[in-house]
C-alpha atoms as a PDB file:
ATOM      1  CA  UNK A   1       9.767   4.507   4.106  1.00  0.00           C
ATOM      2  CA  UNK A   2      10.195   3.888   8.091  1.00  0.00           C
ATOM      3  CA  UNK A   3       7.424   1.979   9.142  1.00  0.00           C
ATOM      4  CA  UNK A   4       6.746  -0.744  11.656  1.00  0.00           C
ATOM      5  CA  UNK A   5       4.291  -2.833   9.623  1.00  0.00           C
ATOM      6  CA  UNK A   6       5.042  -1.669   6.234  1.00  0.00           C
ATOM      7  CA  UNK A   7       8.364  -2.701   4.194  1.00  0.00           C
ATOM      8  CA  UNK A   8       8.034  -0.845   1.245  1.00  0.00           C
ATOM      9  CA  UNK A   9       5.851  -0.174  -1.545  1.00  0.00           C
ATOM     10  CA  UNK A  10       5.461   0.873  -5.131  1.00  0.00           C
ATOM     11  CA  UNK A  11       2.530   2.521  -6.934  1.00  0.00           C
ATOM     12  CA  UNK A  12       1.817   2.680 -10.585  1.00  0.00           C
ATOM     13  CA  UNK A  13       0.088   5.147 -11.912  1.00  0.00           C
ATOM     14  CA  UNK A  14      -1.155   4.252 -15.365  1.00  0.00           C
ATOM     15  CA  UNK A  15      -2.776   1.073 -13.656  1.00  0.00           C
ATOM     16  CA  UNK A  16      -3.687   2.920 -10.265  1.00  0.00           C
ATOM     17  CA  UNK A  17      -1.915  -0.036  -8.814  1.00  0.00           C
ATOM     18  CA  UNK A  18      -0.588   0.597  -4.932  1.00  0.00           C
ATOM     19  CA  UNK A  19       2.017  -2.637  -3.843  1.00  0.00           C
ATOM     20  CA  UNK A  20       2.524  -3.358  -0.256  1.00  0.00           C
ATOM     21  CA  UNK A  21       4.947  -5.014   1.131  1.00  0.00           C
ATOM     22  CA  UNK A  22       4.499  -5.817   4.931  1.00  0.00           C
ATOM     23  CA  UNK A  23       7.304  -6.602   7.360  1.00  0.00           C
ATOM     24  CA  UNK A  24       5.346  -9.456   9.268  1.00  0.00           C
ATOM     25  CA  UNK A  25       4.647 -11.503   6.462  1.00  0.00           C
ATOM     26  CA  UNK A  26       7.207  -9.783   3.612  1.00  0.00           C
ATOM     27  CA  UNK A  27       4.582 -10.478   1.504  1.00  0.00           C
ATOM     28  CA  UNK A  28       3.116  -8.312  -1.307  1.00  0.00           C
ATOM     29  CA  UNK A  29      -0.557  -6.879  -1.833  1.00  0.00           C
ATOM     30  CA  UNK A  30      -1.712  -5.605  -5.049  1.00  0.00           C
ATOM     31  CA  UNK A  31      -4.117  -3.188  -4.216  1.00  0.00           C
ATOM     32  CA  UNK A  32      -6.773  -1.497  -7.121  1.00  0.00           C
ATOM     33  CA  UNK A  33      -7.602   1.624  -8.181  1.00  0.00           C
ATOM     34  CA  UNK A  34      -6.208   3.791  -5.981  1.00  0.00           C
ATOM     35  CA  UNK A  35      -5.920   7.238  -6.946  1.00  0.00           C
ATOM     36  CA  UNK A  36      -2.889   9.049  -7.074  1.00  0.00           C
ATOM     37  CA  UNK A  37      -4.358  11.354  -4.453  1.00  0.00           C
ATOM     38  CA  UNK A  38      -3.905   8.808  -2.033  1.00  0.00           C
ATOM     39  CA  UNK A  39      -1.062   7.395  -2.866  1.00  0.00           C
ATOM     40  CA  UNK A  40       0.567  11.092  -2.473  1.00  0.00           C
ATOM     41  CA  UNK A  41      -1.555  11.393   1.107  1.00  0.00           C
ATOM     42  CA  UNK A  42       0.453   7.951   1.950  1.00  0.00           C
ATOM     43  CA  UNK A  43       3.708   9.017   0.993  1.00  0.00           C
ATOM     44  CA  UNK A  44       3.340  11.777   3.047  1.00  0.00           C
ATOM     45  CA  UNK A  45       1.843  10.367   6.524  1.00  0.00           C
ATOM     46  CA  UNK A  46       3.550  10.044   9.267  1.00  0.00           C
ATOM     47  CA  UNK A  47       2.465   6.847  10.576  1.00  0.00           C
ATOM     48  CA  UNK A  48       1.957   5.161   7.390  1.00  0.00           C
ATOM     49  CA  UNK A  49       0.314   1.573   9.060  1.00  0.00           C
ATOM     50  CA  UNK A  50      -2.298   3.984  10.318  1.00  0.00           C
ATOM     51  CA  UNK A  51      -3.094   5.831   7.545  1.00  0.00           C
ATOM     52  CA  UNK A  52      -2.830   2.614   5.238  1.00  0.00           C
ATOM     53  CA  UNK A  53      -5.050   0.766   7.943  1.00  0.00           C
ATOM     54  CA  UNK A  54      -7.781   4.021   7.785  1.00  0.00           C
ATOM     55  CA  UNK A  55      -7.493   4.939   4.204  1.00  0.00           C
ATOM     56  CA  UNK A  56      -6.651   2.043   1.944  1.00  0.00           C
ATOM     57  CA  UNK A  57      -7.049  -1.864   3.656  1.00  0.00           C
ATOM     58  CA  UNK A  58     -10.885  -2.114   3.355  1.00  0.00           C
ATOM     59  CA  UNK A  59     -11.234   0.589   0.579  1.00  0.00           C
ATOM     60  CA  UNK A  60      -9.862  -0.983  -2.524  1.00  0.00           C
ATOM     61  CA  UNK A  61     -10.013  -4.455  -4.124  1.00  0.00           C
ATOM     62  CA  UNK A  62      -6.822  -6.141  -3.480  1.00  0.00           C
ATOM     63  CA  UNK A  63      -4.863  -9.470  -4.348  1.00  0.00           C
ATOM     64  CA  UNK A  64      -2.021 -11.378  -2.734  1.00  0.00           C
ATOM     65  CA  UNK A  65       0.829 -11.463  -5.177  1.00  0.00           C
ATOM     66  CA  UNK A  66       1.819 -15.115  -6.110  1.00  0.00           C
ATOM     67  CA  UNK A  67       5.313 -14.375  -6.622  1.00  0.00           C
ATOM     68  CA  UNK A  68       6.765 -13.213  -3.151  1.00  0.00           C
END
């Protein structure tokens, strides 16, 4: 996943869970119910801080996760 701003990420999709991990802070956000739509449109951008930045950051309840 090349990305400036993003590290990696995971999705799950029983829970519609989308993980982010971002390079400036390596830490992780839980974001919820995200479809798997979007998660597939994500995947597949190009510039995945802009489409994350456009599609998901003020879209979906998120959480920081305590454990990174």
């Amino acid at each position: 996943m090349p990305s400036t701003s993003i590290r990696k990420c995971e999705y799950d999709p029983e829970r519609e869970v989308l993980s982010v991990w971002f390079v400036a802070s390596g830490k992780r956000y839980d974001y919820e119910g995200v479809p798997a739509e979007v998660y597939a449109a994500f995947r597949a951008a190009f510039a995945k801080g802009r489409f994350f930045n456009e599609h998901i950051r003020e879209r979906f309840r998120y959480h920081l996760n305590p454990e990174e």
